[in-house]
N, C-alpha and C. Protein backbone atom coordinates (compact mmCIF):
# COMPACT_ATOMS: atom_id res chain seq x y z
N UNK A 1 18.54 14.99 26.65
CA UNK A 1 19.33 16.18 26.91
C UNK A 1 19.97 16.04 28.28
N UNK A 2 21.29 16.35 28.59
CA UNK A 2 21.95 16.64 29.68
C UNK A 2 22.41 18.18 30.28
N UNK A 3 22.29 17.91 31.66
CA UNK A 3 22.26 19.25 32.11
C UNK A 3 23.35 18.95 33.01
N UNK A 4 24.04 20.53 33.53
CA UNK A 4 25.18 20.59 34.32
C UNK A 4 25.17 21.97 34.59
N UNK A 5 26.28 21.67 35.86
CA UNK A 5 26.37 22.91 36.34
C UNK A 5 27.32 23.57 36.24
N UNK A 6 28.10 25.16 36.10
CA UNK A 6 29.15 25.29 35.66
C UNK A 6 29.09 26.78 37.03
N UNK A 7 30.20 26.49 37.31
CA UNK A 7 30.02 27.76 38.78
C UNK A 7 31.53 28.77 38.08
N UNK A 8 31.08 30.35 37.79
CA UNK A 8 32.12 31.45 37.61
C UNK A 8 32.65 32.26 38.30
N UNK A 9 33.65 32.60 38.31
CA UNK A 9 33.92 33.88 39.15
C UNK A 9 33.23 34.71 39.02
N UNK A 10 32.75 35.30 39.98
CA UNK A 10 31.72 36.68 40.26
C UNK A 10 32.50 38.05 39.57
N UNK A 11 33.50 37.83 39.29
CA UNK A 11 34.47 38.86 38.83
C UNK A 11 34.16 38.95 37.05
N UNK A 12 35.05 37.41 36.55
CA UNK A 12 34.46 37.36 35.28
C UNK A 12 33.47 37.81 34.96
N UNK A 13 32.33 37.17 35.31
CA UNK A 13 31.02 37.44 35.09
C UNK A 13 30.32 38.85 34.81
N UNK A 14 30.79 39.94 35.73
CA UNK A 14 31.15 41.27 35.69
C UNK A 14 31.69 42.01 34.59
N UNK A 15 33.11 41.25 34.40
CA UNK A 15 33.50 42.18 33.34
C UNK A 15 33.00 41.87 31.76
N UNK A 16 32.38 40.22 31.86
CA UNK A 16 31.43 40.56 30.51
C UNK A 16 30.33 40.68 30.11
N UNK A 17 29.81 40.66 31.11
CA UNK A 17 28.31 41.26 31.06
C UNK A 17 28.10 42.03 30.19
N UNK A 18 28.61 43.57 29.73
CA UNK A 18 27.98 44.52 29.58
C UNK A 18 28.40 43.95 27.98
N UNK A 19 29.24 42.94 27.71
CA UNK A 19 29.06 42.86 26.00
C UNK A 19 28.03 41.96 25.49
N UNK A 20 27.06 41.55 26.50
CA UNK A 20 25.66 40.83 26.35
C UNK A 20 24.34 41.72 26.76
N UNK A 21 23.31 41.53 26.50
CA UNK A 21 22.32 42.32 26.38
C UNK A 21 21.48 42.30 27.05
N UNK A 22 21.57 40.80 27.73
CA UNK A 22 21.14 40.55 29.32
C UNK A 22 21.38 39.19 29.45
N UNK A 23 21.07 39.06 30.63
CA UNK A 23 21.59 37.51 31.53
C UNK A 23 21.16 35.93 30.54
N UNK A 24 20.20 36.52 29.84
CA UNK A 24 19.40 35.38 28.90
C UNK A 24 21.27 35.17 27.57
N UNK A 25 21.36 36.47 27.56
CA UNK A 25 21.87 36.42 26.17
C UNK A 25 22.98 35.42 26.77
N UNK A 26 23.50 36.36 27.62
CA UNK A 26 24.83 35.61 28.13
C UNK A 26 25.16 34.14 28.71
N UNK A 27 23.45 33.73 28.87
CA UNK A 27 23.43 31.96 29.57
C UNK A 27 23.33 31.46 27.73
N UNK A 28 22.85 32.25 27.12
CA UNK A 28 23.00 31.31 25.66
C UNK A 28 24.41 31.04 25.34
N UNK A 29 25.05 32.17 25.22
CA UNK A 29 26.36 31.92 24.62
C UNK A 29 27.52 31.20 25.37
N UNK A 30 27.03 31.20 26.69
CA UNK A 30 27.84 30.19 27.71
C UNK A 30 27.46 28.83 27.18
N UNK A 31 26.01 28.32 27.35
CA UNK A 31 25.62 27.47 26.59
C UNK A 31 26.25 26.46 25.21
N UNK A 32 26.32 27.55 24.25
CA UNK A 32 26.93 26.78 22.88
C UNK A 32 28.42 26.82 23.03
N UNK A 33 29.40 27.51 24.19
CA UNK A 33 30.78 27.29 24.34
C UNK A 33 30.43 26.23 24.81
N UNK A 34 29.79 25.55 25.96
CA UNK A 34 29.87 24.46 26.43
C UNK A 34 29.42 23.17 25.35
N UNK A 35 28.60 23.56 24.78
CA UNK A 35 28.39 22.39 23.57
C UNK A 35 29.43 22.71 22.18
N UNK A 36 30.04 23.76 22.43
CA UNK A 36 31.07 23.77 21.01
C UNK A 36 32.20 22.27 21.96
N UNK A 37 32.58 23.21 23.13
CA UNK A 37 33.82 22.51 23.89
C UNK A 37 33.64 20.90 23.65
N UNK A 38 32.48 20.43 24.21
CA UNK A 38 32.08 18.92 24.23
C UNK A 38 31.79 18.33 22.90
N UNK A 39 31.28 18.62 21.64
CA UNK A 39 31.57 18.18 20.50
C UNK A 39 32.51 18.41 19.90
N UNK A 40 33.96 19.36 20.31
CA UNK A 40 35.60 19.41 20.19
C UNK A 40 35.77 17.97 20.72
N UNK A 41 35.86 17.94 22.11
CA UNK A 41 35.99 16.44 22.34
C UNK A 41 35.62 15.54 22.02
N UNK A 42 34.38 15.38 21.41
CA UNK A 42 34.09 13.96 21.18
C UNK A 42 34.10 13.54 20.16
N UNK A 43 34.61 14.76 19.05
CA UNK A 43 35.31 14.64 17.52
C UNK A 43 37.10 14.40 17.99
N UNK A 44 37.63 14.75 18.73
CA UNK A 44 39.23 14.39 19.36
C UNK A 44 39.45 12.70 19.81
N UNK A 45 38.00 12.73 20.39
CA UNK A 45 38.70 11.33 20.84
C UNK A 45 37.69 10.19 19.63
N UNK A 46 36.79 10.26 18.51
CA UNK A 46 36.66 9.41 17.57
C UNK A 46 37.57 9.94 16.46
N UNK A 47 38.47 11.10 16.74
CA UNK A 47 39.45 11.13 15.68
C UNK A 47 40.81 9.98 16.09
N UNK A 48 41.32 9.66 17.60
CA UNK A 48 42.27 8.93 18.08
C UNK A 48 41.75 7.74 16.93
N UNK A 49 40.56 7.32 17.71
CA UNK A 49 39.66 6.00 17.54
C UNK A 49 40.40 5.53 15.93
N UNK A 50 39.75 6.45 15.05
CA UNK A 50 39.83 6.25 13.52
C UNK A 50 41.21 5.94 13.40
N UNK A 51 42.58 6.75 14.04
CA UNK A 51 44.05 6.12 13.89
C UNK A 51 44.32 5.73 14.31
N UNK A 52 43.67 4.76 15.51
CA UNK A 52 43.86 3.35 16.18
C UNK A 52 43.64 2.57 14.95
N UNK A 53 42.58 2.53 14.85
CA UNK A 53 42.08 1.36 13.89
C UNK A 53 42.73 1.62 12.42
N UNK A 54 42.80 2.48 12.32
CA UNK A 54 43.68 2.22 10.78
C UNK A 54 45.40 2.29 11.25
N UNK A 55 46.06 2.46 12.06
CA UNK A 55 47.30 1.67 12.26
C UNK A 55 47.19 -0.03 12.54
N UNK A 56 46.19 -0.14 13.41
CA UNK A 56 46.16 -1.90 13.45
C UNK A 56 45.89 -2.68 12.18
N UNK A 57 45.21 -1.51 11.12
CA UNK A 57 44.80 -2.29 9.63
C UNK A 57 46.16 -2.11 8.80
N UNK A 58 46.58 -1.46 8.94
CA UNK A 58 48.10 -1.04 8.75
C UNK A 58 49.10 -2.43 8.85
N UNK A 59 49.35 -2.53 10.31
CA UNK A 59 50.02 -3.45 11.15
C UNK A 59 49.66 -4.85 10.39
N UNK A 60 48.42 -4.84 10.38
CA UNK A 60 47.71 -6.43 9.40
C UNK A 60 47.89 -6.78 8.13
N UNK A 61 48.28 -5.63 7.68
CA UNK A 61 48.11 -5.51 5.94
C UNK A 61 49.79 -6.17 6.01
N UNK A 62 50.56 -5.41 6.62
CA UNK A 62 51.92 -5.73 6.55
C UNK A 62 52.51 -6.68 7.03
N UNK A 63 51.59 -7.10 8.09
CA UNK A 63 52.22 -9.03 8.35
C UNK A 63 51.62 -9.63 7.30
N UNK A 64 50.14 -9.46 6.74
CA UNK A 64 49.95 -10.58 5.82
C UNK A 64 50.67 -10.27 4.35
N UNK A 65 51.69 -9.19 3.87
CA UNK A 65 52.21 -9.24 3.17
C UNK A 65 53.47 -9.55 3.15
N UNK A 66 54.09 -9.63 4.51
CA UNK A 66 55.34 -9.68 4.69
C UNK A 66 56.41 -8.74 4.75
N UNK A 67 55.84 -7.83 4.88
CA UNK A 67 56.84 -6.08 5.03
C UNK A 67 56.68 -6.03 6.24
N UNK A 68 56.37 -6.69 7.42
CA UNK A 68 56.44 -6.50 8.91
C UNK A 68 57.93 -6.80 9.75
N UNK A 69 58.40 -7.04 9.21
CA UNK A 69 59.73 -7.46 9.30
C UNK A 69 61.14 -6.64 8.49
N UNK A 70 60.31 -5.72 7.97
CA UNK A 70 61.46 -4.90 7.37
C UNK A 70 61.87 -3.62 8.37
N UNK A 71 63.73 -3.52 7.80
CA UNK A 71 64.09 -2.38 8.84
C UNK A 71 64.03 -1.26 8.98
N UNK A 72 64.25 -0.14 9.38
CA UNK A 72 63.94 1.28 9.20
C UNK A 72 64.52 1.46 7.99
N UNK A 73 65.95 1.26 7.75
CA UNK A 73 66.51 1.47 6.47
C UNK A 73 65.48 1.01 4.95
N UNK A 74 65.00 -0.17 5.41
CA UNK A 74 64.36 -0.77 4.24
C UNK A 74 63.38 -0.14 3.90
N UNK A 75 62.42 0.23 4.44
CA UNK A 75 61.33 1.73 4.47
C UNK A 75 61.34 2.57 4.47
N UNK A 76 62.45 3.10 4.73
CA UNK A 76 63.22 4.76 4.32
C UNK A 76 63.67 4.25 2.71
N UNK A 77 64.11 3.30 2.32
CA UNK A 77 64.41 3.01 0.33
C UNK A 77 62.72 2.57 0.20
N UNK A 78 61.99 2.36 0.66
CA UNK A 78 60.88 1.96 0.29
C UNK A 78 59.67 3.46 -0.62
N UNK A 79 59.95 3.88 0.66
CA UNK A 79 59.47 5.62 0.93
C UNK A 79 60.25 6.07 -0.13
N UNK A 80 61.43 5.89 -0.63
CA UNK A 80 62.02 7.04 -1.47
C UNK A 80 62.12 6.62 -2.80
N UNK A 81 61.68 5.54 -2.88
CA UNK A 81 61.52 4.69 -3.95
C UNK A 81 59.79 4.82 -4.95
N UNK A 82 58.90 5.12 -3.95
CA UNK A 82 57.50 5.67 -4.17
C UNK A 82 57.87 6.91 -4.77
N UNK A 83 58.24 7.85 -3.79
CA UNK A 83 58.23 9.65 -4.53
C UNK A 83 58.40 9.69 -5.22
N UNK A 84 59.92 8.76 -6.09
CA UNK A 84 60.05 8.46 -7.12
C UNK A 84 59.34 8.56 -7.70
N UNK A 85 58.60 7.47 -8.02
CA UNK A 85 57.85 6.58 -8.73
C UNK A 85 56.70 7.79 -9.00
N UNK A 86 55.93 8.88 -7.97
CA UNK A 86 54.76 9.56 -8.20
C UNK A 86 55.09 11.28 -9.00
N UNK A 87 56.77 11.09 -8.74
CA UNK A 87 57.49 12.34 -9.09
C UNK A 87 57.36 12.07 -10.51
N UNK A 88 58.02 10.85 -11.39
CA UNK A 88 57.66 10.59 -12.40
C UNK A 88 56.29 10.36 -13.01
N UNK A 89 55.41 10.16 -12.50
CA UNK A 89 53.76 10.13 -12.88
C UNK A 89 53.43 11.25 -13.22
N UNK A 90 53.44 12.45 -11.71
CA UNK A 90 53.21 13.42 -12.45
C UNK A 90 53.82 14.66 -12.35
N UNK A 91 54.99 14.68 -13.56
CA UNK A 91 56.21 15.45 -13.98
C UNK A 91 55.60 15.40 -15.37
């Protein structure tokens, strides 16, 4: 377990007090914002992670097939050539 310190305005602190039931309640719920906040982040940055690595599998798939070299135009008919293709599947 890790611990930290988090310092508030004396003001804040004041005006929400009275929607907690006492100082216990209110160090809990400070508490799980701080562990909501930090497992936000550390699902943000293994979400980057996951579309790093699947653009570089991306990037690989398409040099070893040989579509790495095609132009925007050619992948814009590529792309419109699929919809096609899934518009007719399922129509």
């Amino acid at each position: 377990m890790c611990s930290y310190n988090i310092t508030l305005s004396d003001t804040l602190v004041e005006k929400v007090r009275p929607a907690f039931a006492d100082d216990k309640a209110l160090e809990q719920w400070l508490q799980q914002q701080m562990e909501d906040l930090l497992l936000n982040l550390y699902l943000r940055q293994e979400t980057r992670n996951r579309a790093r690595k699947a653009v570089a599998a991306m990037r690989q798939q398409s040099e070893s097939n040989g579509n790495s070299e095609l132009t925007l135009d050619e992948i814009n008919e590529e792309i419109r050539r699929a919809r096609q293709e899934r518009r007719r599947t399922f129509a």
